[in-house]
Protein backbone atom coordinates (compact mmCIF):
# COMPACT_ATOMS: atom_id res chain seq x y z
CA UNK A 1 -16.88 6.21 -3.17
CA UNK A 2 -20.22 5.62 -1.02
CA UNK A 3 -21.71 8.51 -2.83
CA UNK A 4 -21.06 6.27 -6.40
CA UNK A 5 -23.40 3.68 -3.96
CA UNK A 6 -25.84 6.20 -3.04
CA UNK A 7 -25.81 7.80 -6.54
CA UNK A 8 -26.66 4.28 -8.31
CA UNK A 9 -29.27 2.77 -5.45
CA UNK A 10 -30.78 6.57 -5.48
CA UNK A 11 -31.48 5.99 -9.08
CA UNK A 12 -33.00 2.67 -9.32
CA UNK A 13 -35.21 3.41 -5.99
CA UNK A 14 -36.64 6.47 -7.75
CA UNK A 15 -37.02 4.95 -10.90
CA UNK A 16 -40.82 3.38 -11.86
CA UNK A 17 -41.66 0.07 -10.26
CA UNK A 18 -41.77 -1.54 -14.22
CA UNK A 19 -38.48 0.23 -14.88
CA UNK A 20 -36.90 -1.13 -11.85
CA UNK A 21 -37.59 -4.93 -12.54
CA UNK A 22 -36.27 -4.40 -16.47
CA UNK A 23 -33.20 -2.07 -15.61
CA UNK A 24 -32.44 -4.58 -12.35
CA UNK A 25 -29.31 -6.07 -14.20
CA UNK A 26 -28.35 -2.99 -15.83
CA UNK A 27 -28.33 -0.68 -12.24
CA UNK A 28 -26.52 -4.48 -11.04
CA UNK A 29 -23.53 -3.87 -13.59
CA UNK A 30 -23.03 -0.44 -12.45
CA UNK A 31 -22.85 -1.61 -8.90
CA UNK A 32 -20.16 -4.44 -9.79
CA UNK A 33 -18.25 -1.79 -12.27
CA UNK A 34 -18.14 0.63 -9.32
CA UNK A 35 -16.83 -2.16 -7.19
CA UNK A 36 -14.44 -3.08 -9.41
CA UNK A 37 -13.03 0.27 -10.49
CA UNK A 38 -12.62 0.69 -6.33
CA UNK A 39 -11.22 -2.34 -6.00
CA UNK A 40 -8.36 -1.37 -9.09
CA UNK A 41 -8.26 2.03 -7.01
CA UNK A 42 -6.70 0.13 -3.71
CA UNK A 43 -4.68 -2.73 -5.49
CA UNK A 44 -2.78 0.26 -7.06
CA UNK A 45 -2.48 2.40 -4.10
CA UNK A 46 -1.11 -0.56 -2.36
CA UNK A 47 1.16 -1.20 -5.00
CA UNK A 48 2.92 2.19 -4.92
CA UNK A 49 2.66 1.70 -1.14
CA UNK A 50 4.91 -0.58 -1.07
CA UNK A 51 7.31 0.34 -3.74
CA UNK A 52 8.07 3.75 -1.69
CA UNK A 53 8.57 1.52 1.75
CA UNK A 54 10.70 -1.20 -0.19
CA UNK A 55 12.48 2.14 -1.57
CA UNK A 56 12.91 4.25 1.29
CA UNK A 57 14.42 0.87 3.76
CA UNK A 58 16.89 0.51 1.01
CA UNK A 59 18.10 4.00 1.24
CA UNK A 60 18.39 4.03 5.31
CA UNK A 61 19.83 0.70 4.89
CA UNK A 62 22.64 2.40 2.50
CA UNK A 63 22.85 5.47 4.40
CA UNK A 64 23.26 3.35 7.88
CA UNK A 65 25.86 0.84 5.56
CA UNK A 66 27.92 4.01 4.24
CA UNK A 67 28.02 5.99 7.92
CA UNK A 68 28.99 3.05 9.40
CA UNK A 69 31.77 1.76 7.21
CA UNK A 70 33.14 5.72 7.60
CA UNK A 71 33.09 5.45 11.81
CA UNK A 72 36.90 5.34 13.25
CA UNK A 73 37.79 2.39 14.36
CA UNK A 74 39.09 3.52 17.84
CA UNK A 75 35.50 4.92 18.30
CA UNK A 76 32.89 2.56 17.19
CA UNK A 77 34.18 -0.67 16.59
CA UNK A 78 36.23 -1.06 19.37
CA UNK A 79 33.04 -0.44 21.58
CA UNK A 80 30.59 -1.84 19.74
CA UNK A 81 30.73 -5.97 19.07
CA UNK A 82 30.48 -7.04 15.84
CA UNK A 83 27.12 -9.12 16.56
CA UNK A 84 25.51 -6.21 17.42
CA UNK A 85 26.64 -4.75 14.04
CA UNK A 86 25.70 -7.62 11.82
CA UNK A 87 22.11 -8.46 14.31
CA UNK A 88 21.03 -5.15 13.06
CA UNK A 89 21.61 -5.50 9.83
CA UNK A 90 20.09 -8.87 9.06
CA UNK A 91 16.67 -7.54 11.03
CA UNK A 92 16.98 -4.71 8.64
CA UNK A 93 17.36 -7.33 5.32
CA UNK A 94 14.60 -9.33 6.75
CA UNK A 95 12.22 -6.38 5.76
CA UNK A 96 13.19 -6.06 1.96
């Protein structure tokens, strides 16, 4: 993306001096396109981000659910207390 910058500022500086002060808001909407575009560019990726984190707690969150419903009784929740159980599971909703 800095090269866009350099690209654009390379262009005006190397331009003629009279060229320069008539093309000023022209090489000034390329900046602020470029800046927007980039800006588009990181509101999306930060979108999909968080789509695949939302997505991928809800599967451990099912996968811990399912495994954990399917322990023996004699062997999980007989040692482990049920506040334990349901502690972890509301810090885990907390996150969605």
């Amino acid at each position: 993306m800095e090269a866009q910058y350099a690209y654009v500022i390379a262009e005006w500086a190397n331009s003629a001096e009279d060229a320069q002060l008539t093309e000023y808001y022209t090489y000034l909407f390329k900046m602020t396109k470029i800046v927007f575009l980039i800006t588009i560019g990181h509101c999306v990726r930060q979108y999909i981000v968080r789509c695949l984190i939302a997505n991928t707690l809800e599967k451990v969150h099912k996968e811990v659910l399912t495994k954990i419903i399917r322990a023996p009784i004699n062997k999980f929740f007989d040692v482990t207390p049920t506040g334990s159980i349901l502690n972890r599971f509301n810090g885990d909703m907390e996150h969605f």
